[in-house]
C-alpha atoms as a PDB file:
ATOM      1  CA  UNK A   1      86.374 103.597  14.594  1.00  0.00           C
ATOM      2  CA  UNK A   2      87.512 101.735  18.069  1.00  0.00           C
ATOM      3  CA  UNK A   3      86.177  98.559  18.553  1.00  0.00           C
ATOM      4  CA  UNK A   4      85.806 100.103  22.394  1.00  0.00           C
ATOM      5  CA  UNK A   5      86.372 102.521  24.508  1.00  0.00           C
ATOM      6  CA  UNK A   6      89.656 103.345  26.314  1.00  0.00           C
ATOM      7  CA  UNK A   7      89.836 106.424  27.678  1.00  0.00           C
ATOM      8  CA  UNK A   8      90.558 105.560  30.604  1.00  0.00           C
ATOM      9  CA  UNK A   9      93.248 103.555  29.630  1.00  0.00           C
ATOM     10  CA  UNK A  10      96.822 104.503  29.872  1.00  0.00           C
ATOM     11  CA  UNK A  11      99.871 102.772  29.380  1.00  0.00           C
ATOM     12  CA  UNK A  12      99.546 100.854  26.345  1.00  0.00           C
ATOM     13  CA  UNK A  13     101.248 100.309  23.206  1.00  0.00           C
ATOM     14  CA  UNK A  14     100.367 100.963  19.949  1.00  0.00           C
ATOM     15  CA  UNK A  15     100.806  99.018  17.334  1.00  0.00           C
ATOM     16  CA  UNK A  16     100.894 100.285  13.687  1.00  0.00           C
ATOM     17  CA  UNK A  17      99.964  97.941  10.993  1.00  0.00           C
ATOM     18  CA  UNK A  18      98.871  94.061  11.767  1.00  0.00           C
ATOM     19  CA  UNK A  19     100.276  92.389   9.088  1.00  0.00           C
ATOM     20  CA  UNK A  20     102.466  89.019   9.539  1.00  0.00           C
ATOM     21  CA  UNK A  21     104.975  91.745  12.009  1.00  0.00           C
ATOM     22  CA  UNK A  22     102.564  93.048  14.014  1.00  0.00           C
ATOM     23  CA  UNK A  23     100.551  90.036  14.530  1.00  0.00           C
ATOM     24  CA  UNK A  24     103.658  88.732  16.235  1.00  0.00           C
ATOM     25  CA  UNK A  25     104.182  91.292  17.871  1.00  0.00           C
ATOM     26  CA  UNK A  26     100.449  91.295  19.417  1.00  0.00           C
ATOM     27  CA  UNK A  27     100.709  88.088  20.497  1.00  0.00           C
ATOM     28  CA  UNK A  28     103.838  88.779  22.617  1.00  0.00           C
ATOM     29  CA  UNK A  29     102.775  91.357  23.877  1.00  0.00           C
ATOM     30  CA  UNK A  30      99.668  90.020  24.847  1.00  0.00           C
ATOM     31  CA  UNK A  31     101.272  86.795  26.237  1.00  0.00           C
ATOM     32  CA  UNK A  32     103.028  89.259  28.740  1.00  0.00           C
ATOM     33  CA  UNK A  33     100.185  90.542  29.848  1.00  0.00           C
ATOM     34  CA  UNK A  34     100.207  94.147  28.067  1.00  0.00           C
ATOM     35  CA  UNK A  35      97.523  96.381  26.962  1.00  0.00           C
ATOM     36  CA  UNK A  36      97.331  96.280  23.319  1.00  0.00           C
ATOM     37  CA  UNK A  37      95.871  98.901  20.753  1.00  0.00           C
ATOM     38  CA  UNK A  38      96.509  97.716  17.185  1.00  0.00           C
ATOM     39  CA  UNK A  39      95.964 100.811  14.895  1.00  0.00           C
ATOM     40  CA  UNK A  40      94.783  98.806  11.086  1.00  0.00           C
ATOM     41  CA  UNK A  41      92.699 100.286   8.097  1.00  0.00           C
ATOM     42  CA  UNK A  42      92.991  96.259   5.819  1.00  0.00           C
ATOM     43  CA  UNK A  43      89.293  95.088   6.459  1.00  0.00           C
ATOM     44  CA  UNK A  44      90.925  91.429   6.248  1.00  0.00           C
ATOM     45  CA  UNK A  45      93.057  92.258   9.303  1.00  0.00           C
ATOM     46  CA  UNK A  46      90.272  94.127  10.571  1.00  0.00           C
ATOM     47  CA  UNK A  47      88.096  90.542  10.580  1.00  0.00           C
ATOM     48  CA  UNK A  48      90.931  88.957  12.464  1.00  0.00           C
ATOM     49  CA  UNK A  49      91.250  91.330  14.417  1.00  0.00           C
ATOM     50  CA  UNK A  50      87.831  91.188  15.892  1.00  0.00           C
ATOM     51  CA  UNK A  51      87.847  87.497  17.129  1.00  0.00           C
ATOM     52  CA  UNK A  52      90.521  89.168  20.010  1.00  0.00           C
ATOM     53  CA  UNK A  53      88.343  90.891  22.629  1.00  0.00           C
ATOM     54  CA  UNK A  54      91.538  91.192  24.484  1.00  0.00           C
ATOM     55  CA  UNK A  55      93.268  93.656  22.043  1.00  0.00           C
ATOM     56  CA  UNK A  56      91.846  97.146  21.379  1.00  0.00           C
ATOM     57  CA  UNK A  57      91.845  98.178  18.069  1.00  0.00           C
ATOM     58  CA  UNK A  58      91.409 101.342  15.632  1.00  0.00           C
ATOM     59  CA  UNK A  59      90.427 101.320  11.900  1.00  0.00           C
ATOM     60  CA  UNK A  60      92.551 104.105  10.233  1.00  0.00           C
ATOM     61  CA  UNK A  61      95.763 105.166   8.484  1.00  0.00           C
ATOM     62  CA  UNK A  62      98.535 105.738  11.564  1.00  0.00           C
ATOM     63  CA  UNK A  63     100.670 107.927   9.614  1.00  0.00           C
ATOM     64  CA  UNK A  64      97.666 110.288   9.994  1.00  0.00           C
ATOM     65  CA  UNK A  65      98.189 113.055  13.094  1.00  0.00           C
ATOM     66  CA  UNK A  66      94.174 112.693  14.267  1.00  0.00           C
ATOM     67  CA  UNK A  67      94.654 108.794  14.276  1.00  0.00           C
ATOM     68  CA  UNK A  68      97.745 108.806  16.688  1.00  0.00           C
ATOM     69  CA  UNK A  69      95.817 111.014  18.928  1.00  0.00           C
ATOM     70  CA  UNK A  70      92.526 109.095  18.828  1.00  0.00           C
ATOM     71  CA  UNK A  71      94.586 105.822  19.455  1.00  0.00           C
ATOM     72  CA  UNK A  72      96.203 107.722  22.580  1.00  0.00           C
ATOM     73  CA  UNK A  73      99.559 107.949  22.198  1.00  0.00           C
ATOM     74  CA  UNK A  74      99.498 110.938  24.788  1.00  0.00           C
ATOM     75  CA  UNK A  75      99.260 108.066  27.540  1.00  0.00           C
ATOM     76  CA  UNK A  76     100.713 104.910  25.884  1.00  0.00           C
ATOM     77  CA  UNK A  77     103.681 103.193  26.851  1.00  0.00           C
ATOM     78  CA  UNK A  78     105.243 102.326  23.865  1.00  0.00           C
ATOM     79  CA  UNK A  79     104.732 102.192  19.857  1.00  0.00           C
ATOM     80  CA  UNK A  80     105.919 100.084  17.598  1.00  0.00           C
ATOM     81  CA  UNK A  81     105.342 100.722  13.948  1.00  0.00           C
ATOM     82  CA  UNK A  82     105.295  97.976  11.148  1.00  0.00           C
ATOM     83  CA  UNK A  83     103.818  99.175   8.338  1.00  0.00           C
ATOM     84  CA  UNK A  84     105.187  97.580   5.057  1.00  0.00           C
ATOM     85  CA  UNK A  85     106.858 100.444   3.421  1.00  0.00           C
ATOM     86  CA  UNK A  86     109.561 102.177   5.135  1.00  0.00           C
ATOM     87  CA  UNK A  87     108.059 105.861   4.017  1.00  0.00           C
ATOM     88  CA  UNK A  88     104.849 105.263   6.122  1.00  0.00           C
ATOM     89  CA  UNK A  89     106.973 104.020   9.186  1.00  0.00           C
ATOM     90  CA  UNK A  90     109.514 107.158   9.163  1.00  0.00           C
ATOM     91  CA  UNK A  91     105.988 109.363   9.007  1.00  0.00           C
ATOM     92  CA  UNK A  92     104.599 107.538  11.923  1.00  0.00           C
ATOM     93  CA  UNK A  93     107.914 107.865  13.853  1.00  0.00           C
ATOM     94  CA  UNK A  94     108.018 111.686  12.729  1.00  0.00           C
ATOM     95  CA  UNK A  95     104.659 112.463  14.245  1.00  0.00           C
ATOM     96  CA  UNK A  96     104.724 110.273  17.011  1.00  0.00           C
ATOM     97  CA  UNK A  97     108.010 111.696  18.753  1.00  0.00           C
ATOM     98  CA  UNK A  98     106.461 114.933  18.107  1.00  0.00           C
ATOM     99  CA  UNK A  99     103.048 113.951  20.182  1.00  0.00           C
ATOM    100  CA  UNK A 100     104.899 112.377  22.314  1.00  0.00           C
ATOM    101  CA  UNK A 101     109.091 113.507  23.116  1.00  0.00           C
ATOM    102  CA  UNK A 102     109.882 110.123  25.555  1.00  0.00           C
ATOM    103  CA  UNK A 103     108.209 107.767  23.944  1.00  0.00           C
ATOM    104  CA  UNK A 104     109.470 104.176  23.347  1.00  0.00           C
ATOM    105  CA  UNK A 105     108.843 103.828  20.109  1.00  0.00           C
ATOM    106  CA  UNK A 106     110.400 100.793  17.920  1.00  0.00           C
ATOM    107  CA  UNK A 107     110.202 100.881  13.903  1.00  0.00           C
ATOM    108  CA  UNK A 108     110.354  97.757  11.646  1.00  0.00           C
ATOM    109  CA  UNK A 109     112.622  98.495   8.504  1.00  0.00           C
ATOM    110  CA  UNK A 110     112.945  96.539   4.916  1.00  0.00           C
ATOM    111  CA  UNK A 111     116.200  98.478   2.940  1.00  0.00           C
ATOM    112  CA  UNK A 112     119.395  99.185   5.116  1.00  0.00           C
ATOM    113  CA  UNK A 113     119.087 103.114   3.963  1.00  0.00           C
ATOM    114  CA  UNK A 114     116.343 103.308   5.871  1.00  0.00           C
ATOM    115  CA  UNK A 115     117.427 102.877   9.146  1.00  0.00           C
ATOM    116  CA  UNK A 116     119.305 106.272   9.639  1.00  0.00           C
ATOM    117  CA  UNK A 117     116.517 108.293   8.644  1.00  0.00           C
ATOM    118  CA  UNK A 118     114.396 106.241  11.127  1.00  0.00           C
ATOM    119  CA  UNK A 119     116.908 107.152  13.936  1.00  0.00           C
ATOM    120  CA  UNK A 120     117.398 110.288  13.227  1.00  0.00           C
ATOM    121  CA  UNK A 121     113.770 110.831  13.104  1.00  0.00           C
ATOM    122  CA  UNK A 122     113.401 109.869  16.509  1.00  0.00           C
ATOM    123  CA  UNK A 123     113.280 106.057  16.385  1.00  0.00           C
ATOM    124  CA  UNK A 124     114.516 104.356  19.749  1.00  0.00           C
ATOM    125  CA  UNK A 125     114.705 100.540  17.876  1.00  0.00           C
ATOM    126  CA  UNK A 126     114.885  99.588  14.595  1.00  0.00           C
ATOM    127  CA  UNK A 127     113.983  95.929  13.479  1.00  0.00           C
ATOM    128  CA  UNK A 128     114.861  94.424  10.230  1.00  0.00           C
ATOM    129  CA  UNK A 129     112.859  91.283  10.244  1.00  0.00           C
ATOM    130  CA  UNK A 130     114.624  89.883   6.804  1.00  0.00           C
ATOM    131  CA  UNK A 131     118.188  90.789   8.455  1.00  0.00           C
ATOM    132  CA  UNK A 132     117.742  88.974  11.914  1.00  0.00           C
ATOM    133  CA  UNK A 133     115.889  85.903   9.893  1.00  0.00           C
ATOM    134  CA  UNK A 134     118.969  85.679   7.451  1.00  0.00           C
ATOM    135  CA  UNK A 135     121.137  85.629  10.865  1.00  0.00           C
ATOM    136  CA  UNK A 136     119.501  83.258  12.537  1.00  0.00           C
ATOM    137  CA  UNK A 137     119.343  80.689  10.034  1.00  0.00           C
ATOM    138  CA  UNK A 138     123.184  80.781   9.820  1.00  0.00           C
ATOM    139  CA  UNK A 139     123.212  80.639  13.592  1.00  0.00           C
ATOM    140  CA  UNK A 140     121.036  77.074  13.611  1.00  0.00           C
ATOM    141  CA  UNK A 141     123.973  76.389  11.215  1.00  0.00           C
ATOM    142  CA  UNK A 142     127.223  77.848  13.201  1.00  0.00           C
ATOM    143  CA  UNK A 143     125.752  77.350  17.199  1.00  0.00           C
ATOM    144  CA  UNK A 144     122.119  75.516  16.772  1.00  0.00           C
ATOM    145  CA  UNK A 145     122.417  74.659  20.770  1.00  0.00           C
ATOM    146  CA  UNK A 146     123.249  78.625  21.337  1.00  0.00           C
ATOM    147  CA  UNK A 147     119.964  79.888  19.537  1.00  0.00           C
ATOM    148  CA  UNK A 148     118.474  76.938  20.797  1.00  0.00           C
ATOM    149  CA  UNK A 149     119.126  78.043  24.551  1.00  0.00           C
ATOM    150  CA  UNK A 150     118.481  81.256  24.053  1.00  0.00           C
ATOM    151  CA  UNK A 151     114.984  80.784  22.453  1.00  0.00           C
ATOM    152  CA  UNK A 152     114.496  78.499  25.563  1.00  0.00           C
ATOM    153  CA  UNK A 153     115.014  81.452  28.185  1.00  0.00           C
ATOM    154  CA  UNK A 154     113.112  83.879  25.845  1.00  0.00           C
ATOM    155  CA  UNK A 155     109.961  81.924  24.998  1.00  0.00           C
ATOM    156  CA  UNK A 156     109.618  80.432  28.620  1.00  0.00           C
ATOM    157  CA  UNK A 157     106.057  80.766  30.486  1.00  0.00           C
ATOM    158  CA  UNK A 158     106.392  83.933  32.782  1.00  0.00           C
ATOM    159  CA  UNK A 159     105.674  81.892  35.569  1.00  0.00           C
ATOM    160  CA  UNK A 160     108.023  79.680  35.223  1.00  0.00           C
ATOM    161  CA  UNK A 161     111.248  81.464  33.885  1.00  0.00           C
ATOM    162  CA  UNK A 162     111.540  85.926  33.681  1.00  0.00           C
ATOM    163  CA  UNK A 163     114.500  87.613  32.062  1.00  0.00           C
ATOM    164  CA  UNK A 164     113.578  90.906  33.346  1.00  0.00           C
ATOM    165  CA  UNK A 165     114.845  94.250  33.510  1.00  0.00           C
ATOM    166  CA  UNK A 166     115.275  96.298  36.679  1.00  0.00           C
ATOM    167  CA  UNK A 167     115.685  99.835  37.014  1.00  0.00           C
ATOM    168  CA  UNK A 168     117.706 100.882  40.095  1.00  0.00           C
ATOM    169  CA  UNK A 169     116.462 104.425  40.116  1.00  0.00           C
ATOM    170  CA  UNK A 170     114.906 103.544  43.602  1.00  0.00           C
ATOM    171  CA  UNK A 171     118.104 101.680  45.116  1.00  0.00           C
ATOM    172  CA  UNK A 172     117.614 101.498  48.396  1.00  0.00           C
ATOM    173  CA  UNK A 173     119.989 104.368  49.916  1.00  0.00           C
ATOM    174  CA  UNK A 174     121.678 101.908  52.386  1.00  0.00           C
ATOM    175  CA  UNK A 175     122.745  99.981  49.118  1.00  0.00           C
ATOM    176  CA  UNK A 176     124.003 102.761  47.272  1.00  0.00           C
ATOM    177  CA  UNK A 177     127.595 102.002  45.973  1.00  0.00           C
ATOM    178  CA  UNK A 178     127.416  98.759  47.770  1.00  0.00           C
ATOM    179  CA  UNK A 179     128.868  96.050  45.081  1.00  0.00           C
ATOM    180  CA  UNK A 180     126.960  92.761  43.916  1.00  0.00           C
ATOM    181  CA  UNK A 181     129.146  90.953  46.401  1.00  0.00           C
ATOM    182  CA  UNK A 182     128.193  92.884  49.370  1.00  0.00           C
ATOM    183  CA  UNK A 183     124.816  92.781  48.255  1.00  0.00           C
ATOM    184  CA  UNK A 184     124.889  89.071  48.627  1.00  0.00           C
ATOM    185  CA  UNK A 185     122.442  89.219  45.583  1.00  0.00           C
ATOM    186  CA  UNK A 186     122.252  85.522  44.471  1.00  0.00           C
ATOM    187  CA  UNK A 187     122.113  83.993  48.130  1.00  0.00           C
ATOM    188  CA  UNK A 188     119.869  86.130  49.284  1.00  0.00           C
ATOM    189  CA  UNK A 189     117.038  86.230  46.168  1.00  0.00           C
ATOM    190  CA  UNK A 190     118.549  83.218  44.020  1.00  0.00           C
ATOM    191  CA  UNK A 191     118.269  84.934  40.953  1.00  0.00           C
ATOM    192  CA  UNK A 192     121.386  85.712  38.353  1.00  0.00           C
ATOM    193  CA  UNK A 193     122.254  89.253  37.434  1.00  0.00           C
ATOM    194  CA  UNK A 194     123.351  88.378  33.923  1.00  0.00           C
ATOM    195  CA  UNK A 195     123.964  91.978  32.952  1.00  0.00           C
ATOM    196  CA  UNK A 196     123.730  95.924  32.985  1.00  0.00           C
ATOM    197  CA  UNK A 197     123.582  98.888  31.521  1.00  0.00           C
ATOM    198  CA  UNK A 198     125.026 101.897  32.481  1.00  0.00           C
ATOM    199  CA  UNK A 199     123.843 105.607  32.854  1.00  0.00           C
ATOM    200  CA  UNK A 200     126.197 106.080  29.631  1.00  0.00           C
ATOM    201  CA  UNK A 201     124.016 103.381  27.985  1.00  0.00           C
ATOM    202  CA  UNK A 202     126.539 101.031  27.434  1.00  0.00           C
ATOM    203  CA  UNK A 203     125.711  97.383  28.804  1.00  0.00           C
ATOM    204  CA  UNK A 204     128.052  94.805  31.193  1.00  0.00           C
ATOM    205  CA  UNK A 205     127.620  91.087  30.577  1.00  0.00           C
ATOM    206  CA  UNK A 206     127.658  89.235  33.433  1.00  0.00           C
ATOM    207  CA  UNK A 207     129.192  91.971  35.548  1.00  0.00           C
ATOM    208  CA  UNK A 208     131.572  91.250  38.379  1.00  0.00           C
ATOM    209  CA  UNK A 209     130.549  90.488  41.483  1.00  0.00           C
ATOM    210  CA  UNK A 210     133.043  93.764  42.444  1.00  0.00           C
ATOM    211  CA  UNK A 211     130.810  95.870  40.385  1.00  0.00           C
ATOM    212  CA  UNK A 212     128.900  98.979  42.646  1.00  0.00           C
ATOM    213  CA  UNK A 213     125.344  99.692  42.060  1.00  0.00           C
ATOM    214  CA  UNK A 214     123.712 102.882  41.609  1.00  0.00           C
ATOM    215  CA  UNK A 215     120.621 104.531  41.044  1.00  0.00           C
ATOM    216  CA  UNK A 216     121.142 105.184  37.456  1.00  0.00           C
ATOM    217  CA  UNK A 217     121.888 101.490  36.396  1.00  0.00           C
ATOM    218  CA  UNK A 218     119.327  98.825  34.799  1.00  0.00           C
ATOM    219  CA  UNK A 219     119.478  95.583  35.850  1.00  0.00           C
ATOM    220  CA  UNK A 220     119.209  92.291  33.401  1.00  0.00           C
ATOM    221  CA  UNK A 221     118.307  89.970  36.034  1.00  0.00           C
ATOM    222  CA  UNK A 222     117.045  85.714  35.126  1.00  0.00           C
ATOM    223  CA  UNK A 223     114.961  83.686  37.365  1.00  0.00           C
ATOM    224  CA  UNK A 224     111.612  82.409  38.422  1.00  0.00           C
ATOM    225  CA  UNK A 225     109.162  85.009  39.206  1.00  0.00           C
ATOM    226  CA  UNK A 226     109.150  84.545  42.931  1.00  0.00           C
ATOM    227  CA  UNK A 227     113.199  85.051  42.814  1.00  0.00           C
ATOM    228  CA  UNK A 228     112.961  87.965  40.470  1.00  0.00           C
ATOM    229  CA  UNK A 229     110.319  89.153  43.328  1.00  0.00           C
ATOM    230  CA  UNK A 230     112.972  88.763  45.727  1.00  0.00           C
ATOM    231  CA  UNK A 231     115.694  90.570  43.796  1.00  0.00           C
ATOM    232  CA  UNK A 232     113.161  93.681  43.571  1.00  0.00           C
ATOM    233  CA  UNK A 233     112.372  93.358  47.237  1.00  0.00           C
ATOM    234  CA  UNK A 234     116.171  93.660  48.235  1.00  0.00           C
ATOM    235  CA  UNK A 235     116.764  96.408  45.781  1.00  0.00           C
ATOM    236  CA  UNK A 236     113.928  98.792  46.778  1.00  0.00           C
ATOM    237  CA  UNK A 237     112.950  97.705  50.507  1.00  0.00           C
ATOM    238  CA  UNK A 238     116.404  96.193  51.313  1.00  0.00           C
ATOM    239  CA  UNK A 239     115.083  92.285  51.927  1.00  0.00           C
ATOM    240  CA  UNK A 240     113.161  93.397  54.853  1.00  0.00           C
ATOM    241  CA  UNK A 241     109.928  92.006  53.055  1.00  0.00           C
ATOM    242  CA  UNK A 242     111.165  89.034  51.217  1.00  0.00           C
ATOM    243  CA  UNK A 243     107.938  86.485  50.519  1.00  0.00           C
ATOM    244  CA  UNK A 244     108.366  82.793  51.506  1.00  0.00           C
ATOM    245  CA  UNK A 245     105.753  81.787  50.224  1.00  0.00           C
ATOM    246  CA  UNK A 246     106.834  80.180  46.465  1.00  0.00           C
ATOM    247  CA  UNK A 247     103.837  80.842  45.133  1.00  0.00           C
ATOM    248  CA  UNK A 248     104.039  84.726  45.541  1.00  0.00           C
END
């Protein structure tokens, strides 16, 4: 049962299971802006669930191959599965990559053992919630202002602060090869490229301003949405449209 209809919808995620995980997860998602489908069979969760217009849901077991499908994982964007027991995520992750064979999909995992059979079953991210809550705490210990800084950046209004990523895979031609520093990236949009990854998949932290751009790199870019809106206008258009107006 769907609370209402999507099928025209495309690009969404999916999220499996809306338990303390996935109601997080909702609620960043939906605090960027994203369309949400929330795939639950609790009837508690299913209550909440239903005071969010906003978010789309579906009552039914997601490691089930007619749910996936109803839920549209054909057109989504993205899933992210966190289902309490491992099992049920690597099933989800199983049939999902076979729906769907480039989709994001991110998987939320409780025992360490677990997270090779999650990869090698197609998972793109794995997220152990107890793990990364057991290192943070000793962060707030070793570096408090570090985390602190970080959570700063991360949990910033969108219109006031982005760290965004940028694919180049429609570099302007003229800027092909052309490095950062002829590029004249931060003068020109203000913005900070504070790293990149590579087509080999291996990321650059705060990459030299001798470093040459192409078409296969991803850009980790920081600034205020009209600067990040800069940065894209140079990229693709080659600054020949850059807005004035700050409140573009």
């Amino acid at each position: 049962m769907l609370n209402r209809n999507f099928d025209t919808i495309t690009g969404h995620t999916i999220v499996c299971g809306y338990g303390r995980n996935g109601k997080q997860t909702v609620k960043e998602l939906i605090s960027h802006d994203q369309i949400v489908l929330v795939i639950e069979n609790n009837a508690k969760e299913i209550e909440e669930l239903q005071h969010f217009p906003e978010v789309y849901y579906l009552v039914g077991d997601a490691t089930k191959d007619e749910v996936l499908n109803t839920a549209g994982i054909n057109t989504a964007r993205a899933i992210i599965t966190t289902l309490p027991k491992d099992a049920d995520n690597l099933f989800v992750v199983i049939t999902a990559r076979i729906f769907k064979q480039d989709i994001p999909i991110v998987s939320r995992a409780s025992e360490p053992q677990s997270q090779k059979k999650l990869y090698s079953a197609g998972a793109n991210f794995i997220i152990m919630p107890d793990k990364l809550g057991g290192q943070r705490m000793a962060d707030l210990v070793i570096e408090p202002d570090v985390v602190e800084f970080i959570d700063y950046i991360l949990l910033q209004d969108k219109e006031q602060t982005n760290l965004e990523e940028i694919s180049v895979a429609h570099l302007n031609k003229s800027f092909i090869k052309k490095t950062i520093r002829e590029l004249n990236i931060r003068n020109v949009s203000e913005s900070n490229i504070i790293g990149l990854k590579t087509k080999q998949n291996k990321y650059i932290l705060n990459p030299s301003a001798d470093y040459s751009l192409d078409q296969a790199s991803h850009i980790f870019a920081l600034g205020t949405p009209t600067q990040i809106k800069k940065l894209k206008n140079l990229i693709i258009f080659g600054g020949n449209n850059l807005p004035t107006d700050t409140n573009q």
